[in-house]
Protein backbone atom coordinates (compact mmCIF):
# COMPACT_ATOMS: atom_id res chain seq x y z
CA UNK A 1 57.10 141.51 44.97
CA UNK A 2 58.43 141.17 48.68
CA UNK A 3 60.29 138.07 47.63
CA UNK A 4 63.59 139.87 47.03
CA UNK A 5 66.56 139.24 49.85
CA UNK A 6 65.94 136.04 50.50
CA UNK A 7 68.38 133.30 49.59
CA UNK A 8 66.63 130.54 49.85
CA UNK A 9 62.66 129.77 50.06
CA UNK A 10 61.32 126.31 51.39
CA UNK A 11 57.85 125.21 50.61
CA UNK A 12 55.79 123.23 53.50
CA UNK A 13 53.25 120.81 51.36
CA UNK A 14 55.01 121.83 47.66
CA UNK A 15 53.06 118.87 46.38
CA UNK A 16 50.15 120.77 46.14
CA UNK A 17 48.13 121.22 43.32
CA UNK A 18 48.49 125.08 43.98
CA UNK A 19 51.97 124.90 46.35
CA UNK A 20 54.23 123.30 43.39
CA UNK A 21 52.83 126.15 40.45
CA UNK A 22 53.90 128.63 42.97
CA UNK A 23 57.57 127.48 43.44
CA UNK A 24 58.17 126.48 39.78
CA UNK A 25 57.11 130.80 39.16
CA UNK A 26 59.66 131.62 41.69
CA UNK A 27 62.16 129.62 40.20
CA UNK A 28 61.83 130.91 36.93
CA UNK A 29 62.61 134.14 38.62
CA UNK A 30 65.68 133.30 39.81
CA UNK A 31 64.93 132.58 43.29
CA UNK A 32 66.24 129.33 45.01
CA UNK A 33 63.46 127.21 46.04
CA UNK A 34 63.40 123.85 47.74
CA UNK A 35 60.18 122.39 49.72
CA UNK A 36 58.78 119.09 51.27
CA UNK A 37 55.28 117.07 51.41
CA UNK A 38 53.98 113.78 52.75
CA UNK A 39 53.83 111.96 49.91
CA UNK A 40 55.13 111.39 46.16
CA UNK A 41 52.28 113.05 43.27
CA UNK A 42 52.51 113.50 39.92
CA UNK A 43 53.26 116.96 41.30
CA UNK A 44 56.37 116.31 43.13
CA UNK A 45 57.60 114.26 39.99
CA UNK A 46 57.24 116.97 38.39
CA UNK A 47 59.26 119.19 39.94
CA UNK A 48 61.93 116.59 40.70
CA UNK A 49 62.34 117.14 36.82
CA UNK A 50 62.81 120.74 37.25
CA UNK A 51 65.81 119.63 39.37
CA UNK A 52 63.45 121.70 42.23
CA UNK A 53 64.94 119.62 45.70
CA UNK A 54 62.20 117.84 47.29
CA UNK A 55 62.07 115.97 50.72
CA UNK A 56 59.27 113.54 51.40
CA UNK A 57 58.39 113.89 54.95
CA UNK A 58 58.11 116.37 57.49
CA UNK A 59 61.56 117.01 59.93
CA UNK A 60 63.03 120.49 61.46
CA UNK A 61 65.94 119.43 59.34
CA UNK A 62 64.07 119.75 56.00
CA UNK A 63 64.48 123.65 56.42
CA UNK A 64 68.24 123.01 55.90
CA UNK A 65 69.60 127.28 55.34
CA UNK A 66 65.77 128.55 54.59
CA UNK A 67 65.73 131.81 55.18
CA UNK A 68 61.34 132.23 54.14
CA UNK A 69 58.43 129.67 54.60
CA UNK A 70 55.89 129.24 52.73
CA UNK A 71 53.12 127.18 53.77
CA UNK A 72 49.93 125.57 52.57
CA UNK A 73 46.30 125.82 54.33
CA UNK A 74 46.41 122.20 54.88
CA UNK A 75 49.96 122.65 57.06
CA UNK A 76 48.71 123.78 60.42
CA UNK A 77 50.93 125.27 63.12
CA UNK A 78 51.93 122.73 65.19
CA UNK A 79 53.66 120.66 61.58
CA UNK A 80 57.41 120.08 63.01
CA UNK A 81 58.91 122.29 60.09
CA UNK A 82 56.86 125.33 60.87
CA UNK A 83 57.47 124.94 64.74
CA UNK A 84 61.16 125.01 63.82
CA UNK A 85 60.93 127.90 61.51
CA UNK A 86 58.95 130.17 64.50
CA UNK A 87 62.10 128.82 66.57
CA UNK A 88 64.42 130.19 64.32
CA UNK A 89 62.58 133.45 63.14
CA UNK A 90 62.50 132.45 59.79
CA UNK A 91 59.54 134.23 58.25
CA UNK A 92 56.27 131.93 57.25
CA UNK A 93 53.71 133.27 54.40
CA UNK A 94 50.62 131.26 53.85
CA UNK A 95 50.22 130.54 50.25
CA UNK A 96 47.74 132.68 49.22
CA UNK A 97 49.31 135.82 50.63
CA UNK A 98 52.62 134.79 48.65
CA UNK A 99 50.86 134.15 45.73
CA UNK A 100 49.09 137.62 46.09
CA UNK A 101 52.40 138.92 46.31
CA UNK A 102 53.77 137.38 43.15
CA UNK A 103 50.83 138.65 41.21
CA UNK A 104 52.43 142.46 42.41
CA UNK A 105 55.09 141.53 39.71
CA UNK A 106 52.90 141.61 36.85
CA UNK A 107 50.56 144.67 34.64
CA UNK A 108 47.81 142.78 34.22
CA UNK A 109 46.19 139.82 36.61
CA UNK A 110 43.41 137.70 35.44
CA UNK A 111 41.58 135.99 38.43
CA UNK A 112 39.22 133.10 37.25
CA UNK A 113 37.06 132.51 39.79
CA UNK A 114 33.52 130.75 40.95
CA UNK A 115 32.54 127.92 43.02
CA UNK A 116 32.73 125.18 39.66
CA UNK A 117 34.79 125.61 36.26
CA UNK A 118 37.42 127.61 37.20
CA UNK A 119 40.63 125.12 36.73
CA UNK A 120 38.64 124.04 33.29
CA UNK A 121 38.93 127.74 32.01
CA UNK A 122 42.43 128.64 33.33
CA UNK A 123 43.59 125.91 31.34
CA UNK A 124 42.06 126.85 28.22
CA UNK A 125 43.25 130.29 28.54
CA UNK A 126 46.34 128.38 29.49
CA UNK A 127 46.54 126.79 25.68
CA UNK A 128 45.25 129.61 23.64
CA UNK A 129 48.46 131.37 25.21
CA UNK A 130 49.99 128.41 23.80
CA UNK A 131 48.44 128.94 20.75
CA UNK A 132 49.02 132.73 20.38
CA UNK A 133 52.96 132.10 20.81
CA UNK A 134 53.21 129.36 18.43
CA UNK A 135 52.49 131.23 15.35
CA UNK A 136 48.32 131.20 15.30
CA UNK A 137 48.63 134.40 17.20
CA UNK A 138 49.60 136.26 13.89
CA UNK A 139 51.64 139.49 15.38
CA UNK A 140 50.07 139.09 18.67
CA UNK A 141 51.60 137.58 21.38
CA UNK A 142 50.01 136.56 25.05
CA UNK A 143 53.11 135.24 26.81
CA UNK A 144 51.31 135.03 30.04
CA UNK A 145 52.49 132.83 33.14
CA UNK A 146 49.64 130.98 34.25
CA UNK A 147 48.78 129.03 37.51
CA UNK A 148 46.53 126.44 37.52
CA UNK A 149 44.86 124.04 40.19
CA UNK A 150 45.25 120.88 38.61
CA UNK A 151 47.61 118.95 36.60
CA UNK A 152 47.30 119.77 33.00
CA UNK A 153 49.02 117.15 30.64
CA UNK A 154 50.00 119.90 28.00
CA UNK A 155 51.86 121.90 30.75
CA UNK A 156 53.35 118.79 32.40
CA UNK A 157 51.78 120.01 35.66
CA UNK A 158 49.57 123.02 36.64
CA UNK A 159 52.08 126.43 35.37
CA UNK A 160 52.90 127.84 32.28
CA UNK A 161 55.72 130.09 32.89
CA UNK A 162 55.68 133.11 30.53
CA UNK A 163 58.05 136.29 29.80
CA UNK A 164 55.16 138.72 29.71
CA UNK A 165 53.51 140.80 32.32
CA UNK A 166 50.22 139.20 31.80
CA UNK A 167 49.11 137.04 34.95
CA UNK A 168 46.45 134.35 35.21
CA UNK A 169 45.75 132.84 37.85
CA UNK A 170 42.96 130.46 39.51
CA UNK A 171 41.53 132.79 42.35
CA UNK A 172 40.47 130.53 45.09
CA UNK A 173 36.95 131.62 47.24
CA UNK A 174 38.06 129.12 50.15
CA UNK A 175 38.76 130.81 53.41
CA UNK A 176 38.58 133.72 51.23
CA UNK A 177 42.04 132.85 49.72
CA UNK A 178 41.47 134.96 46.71
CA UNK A 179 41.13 138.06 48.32
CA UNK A 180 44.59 138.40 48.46
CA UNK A 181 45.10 138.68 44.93
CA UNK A 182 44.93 142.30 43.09
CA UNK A 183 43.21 141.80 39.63
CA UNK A 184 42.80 143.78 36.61
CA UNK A 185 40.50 141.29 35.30
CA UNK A 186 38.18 139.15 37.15
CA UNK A 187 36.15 136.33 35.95
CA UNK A 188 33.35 134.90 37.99
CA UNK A 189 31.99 131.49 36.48
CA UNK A 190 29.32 130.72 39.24
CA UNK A 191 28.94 130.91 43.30
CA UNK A 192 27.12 128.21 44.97
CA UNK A 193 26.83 126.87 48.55
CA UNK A 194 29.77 125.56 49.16
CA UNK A 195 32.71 125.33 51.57
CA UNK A 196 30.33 125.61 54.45
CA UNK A 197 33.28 124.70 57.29
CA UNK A 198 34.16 128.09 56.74
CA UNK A 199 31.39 130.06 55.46
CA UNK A 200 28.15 131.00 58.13
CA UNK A 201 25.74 130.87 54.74
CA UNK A 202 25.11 131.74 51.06
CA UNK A 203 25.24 135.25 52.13
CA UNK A 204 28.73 135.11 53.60
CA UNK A 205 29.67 133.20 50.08
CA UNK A 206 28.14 135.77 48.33
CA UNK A 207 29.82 138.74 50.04
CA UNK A 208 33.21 137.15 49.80
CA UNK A 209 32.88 137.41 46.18
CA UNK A 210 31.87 141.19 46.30
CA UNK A 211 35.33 141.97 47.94
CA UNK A 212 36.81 140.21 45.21
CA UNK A 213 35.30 142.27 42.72
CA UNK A 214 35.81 145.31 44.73
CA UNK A 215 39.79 144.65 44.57
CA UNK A 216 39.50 145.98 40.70
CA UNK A 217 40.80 149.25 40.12
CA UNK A 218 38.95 151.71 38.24
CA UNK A 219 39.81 150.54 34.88
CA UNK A 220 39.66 147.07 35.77
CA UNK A 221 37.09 144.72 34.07
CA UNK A 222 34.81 142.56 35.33
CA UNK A 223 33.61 139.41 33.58
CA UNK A 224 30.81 137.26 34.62
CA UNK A 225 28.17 134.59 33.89
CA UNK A 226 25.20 136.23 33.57
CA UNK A 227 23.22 132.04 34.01
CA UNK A 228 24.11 132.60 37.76
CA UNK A 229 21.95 135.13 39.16
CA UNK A 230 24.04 136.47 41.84
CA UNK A 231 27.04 136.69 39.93
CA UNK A 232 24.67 138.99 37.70
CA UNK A 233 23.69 140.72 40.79
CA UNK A 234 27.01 141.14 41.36
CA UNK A 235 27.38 142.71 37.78
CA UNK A 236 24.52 144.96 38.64
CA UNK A 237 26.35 146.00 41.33
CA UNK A 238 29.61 146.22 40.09
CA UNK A 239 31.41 150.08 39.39
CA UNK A 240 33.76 148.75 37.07
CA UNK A 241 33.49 148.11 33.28
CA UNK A 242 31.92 144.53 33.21
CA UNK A 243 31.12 142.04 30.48
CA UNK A 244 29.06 139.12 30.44
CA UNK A 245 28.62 135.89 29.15
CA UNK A 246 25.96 133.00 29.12
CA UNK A 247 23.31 131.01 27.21
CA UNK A 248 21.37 134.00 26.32
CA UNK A 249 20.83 137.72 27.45
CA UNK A 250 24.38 137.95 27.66
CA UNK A 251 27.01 140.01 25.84
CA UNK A 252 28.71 136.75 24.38
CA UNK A 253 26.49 133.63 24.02
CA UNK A 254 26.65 130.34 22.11
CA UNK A 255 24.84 130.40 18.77
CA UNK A 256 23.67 127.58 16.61
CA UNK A 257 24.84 124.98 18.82
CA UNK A 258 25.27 121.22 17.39
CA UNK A 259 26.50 118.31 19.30
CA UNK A 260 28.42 115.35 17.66
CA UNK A 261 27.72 111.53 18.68
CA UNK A 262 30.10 111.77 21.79
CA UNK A 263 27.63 114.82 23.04
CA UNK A 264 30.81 117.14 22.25
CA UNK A 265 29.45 120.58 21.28
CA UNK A 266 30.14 122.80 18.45
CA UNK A 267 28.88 126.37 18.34
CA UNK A 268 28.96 129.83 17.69
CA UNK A 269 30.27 132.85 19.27
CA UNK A 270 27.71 134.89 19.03
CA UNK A 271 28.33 139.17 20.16
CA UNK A 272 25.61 141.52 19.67
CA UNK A 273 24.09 139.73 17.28
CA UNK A 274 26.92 138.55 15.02
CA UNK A 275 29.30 135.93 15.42
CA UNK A 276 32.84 136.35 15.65
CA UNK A 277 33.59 132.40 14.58
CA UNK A 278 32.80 128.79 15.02
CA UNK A 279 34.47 126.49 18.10
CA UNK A 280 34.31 122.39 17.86
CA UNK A 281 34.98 121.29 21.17
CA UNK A 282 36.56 118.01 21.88
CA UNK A 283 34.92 118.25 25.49
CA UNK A 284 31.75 116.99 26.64
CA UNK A 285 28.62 118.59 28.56
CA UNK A 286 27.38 122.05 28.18
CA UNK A 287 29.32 123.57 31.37
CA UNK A 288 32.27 122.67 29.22
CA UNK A 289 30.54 125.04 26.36
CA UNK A 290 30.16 127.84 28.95
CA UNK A 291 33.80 127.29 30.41
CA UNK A 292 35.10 127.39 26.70
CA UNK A 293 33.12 130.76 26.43
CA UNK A 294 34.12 132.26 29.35
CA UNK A 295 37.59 131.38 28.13
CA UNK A 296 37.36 133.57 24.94
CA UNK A 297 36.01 136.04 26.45
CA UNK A 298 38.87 136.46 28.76
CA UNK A 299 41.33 135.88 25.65
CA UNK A 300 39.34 138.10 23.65
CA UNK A 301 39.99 141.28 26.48
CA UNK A 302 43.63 140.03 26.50
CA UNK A 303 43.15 140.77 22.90
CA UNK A 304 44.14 137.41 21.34
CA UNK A 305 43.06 136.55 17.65
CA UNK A 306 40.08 134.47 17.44
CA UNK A 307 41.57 132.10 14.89
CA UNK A 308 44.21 130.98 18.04
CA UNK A 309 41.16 130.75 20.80
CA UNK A 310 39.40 128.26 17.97
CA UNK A 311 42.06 126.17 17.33
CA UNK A 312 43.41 125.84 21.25
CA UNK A 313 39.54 125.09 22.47
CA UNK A 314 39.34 122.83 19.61
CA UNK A 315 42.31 120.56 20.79
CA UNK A 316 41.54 120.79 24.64
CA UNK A 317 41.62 117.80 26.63
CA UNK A 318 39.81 118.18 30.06
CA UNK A 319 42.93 118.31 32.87
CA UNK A 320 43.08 114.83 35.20
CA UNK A 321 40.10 114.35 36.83
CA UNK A 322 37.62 116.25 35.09
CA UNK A 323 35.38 113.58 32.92
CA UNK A 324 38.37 111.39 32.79
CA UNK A 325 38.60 108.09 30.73
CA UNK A 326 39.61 105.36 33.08
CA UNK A 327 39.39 102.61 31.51
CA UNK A 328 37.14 99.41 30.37
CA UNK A 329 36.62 96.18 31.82
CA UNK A 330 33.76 93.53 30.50
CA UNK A 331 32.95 95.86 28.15
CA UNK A 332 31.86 98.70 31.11
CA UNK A 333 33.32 102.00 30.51
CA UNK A 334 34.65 103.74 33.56
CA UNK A 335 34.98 107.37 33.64
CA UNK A 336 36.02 109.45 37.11
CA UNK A 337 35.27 113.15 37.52
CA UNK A 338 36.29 115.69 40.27
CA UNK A 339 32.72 116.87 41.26
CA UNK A 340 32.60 116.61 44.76
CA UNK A 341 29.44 119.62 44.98
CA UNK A 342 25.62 118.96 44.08
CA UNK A 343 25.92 121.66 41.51
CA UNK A 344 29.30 119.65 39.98
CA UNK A 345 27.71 116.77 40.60
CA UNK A 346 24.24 117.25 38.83
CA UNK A 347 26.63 118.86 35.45
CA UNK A 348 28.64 116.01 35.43
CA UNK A 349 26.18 113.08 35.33
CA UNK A 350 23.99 115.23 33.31
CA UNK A 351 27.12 115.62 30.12
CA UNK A 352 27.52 111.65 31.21
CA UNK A 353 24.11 110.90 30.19
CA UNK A 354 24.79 111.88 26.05
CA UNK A 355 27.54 109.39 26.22
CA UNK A 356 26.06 106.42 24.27
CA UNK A 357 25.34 103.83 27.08
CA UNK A 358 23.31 101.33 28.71
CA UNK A 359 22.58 102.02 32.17
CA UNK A 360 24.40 104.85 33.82
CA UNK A 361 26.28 103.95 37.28
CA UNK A 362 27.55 106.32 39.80
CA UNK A 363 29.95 105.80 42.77
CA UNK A 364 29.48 109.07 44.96
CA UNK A 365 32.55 108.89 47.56
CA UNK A 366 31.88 112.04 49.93
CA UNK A 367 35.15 113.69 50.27
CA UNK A 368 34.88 114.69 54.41
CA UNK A 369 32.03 114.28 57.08
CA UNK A 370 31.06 117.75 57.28
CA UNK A 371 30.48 118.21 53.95
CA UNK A 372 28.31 115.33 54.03
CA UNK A 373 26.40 117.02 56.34
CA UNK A 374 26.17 120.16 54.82
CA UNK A 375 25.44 119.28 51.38
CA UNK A 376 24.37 115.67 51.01
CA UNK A 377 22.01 114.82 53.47
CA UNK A 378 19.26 117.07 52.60
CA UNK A 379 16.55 116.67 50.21
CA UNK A 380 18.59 118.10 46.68
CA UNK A 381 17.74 116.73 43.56
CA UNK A 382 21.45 116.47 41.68
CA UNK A 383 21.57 112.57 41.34
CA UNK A 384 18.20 111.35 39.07
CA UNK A 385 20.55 111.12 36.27
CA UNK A 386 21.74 107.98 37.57
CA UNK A 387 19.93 104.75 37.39
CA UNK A 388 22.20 103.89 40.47
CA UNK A 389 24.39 105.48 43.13
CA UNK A 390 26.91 103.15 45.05
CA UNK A 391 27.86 105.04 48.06
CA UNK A 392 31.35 103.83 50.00
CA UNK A 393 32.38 104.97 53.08
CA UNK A 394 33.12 108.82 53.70
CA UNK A 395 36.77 110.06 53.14
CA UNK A 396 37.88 111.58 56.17
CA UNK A 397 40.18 114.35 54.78
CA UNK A 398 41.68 116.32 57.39
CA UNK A 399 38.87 115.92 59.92
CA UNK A 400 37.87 112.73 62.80
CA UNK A 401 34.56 110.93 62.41
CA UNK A 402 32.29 111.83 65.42
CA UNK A 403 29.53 109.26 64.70
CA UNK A 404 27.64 112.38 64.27
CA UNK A 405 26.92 111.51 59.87
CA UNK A 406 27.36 108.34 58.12
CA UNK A 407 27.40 107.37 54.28
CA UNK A 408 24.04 105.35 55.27
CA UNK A 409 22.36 109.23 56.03
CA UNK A 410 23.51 110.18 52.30
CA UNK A 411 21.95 106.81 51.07
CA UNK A 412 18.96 107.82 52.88
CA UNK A 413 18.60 111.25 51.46
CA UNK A 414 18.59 110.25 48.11
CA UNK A 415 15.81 107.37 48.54
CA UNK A 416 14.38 110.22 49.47
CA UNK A 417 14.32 112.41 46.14
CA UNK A 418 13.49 108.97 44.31
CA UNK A 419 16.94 108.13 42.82
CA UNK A 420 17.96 104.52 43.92
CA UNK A 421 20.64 104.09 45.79
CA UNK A 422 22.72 101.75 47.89
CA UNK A 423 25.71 101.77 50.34
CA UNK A 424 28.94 100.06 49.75
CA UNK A 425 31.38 100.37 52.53
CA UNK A 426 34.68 99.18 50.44
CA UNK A 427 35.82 99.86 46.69
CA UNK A 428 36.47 95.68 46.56
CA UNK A 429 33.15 95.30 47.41
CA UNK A 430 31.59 97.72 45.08
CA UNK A 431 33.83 95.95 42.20
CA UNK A 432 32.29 92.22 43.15
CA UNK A 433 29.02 93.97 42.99
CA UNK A 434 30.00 95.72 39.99
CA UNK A 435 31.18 92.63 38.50
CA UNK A 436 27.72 90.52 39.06
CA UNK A 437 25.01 93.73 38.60
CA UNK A 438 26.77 95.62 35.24
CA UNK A 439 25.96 94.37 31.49
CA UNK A 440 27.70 95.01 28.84
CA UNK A 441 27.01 98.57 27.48
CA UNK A 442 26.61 99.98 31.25
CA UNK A 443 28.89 102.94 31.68
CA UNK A 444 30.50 103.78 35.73
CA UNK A 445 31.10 107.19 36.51
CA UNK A 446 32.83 107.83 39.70
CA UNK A 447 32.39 110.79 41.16
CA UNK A 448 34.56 112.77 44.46
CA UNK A 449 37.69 114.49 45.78
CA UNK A 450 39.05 112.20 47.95
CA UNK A 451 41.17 109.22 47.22
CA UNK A 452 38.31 108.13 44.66
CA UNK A 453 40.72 108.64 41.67
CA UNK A 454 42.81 105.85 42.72
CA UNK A 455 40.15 103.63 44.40
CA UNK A 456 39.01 104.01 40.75
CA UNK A 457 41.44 101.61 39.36
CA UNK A 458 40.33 98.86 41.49
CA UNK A 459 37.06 98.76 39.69
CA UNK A 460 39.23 98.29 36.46
């Protein structure tokens, strides 16, 4: 690590799902860490708790004696804090680089990667370490630290900080983030078209990847999804030992699989014809059966029991915002998940359709206008699930609305592949229509990465 010498390291945007992992590692290692952000989060509670100093709001001050900056993407250069540190030639490391240089600490670095799934199987791999140092491991322990991009109730927040030199780790593909990491192990669930403000094409998504997996060493290991057929191309590819997983032609693949009255599914592991055990997830959808696979087979090369991987998958809880329980109201379930891709999208409605309901009601909130663009106003099927999409207004995110896409074009596209579909401007309005359109029985899924997840509760 290149951490060492500095007194005191100040986080710009530590309220980040990624930003506040990182600075509760380094504290655990002794350094002193303070940072700021915009607004309060779970996240920023969180570390308040740690008795980790944080400011809300951006000011020059803020850096108080800093002596290193980290920053997040999302803090450009012209945010007040990092104009003051360039003034005062305090060093400033983008978060990815510093958490590439953290992972230098550690033996062993597990990246979980792919365009979908990969906070869902860090955090399992995140409890079977749990699991494995709690007694189920036997004689085996896997004291790993782990970062995760999401909050995670079991970990009260997205780390578990560990006293082993195992390191896992969500490896981001966005602006090729990930490529700063230097794995021993690296998982790739899927890659898809996504993130197309950055990325020219497919083909520029695709090659990304490839540098990731060419960052193994020579006895690294290279697990993949052999469903996705360019992350088995990749395999194919690949110079390193790799091992794959998937519904079938795979090296590890579900076997006699059963699904309870919640659509939760059961099944076993099956390798090279045998099978190692039985897992009863508590999960729904059959993505979540592949991300509890992929999982074991990343525990199972960090050479943790079986009996500890069963019992940790067969307690996990999905983290906040994946297929999350909102609440009920006139006897209409609401449930909010993070999908905010056609691919995410199309799993999530699909595991949404075996819970027992009515009619099935999405609210699609697009989470920024190019995206919209991109990905939603073409002619993809990802939607039919639904027997109706409500579509508000787009979240902005970080960018200005041009007039050049409008939640009306999305509406329009999916007329357009036959699912039926309306636009909403307001979350008060969708609720009054809610409240006079939904029968008892109906389940509401909404669906997005904006502020959806609190917009959410107004429906309630």
């Amino acid at each position: 690590m290149r951490f060492e010498g500095h007194k005191l390291i100040h986080l710009i945007g530590i309220g980040g799902c990624s930003m506040n992992g990182l600075a509760q590692i380094l504290c655990a290692k002794g350094y002193a860490v303070q940072g700021s952000d915009r607004a309060e989060s779970p996240f920023t509670q969180r570390l308040n708790e740690l008795n980790i100093p944080v400011v809300i709001g951006h000011d020059p001050k803020n850096l108080g004696d800093a002596d290193l900056v980290i920053y997040s993407a999302a803090i450009k250069p012209d945010n007040c804090e990092r104009q003051e540190a360039e003034k005062r030639g305090i060093p400033q490391i983008e978060r990815s680089v510093a958490l590439g240089m953290l992972s230098e600490g550690y033996s062993q670095v597990v990246g979980i990667a792919g365009c979908h799934g990969k906070t869902t199987i860090t955090s399992m791999v995140a409890l079977i370490c749990e699991h494995c140092d709690s007694g189920d491991g036997g004689a085996h322990r896997m004291d790993a630290t782990v970062h995760v991009g999401g909050n995670v109730d079991f970990l009260n927040g997205g780390v578990r900080i560990g006293a082993h030199d195992v390191f896992i780790t969500e490896a981001c593909e966005y602006v090729e983030s990930f490529l700063t990491l230097r794995p021993t192990i690296a998982l790739i669930n899927n890659i898809d078209d996504d993130h197309l403000d950055y990325y020219r094409d497919i083909d520029h998504i695709v090659d990304a990847f490839r540098k990731y997996v060419n960052l193994l060493p020579e006895n690294g290991l290279f697990i993949g999804c052999s469903d996705d057929e360019r992350v088995k191309k990749l395999m194919a590819e690949a110079s390193v030992k790799t091992m794959s997983y998937g519904i079938s032609d795979a090296d590890y693949t579900p076997g006699n699989v059963t699904r309870d009255e919640f659509g939760n599914p059961s099944f076993d592991v099956m390798h090279e014809g045998k099978s190692l055990g039985r897992i009863e997830l508590s999960v729904i959808g059959d993505y979540n059966m592949l991300n509890a696979l992929a999982a074991t087979v990343v525990a199972l090369s960090l050479n943790a029991p079986f009996e500890a991987i069963k019992r940790a998958l067969g307690e996990y809880k999905l983290t906040q915002r994946r297929f999350e329980f909102m609440g009920e109201r006139n006897d209409i379930r609401v449930y909010h998940d993070y999908a905010h891709h056609p691919g995410e999208i199309k799993a999530a409605l699909d595991a949404a359709k075996n819970v027992p309901h009515n009619r099935l009601i999405c609210v699609f909130q697009c989470n920024s206008y190019s995206r919209a663009k991109t990905l939603f106003c073409g002619d993809r099927h990802y939607m039919n699930s639904a027997d109706l999409v409500l579509v508000p207004d787009i979240y902005p995110g970080r960018e200005v609305d041009t007039g050049e896409v409008h939640a009306r074009d999305m509406v329009d596209a999916l007329e357009r592949t036959g699912v039926n579909a309306m636009y909403i401007p307001t979350f008060e309005e969708i609720r009054a229509f809610l409240d006079s359109y939904t029968q008892p029985g109906d389940v509401v899924i909404t669906l997005g990465s904006g502020d959806v997840y609190f917009q959410t509760k107004k429906l309630l």
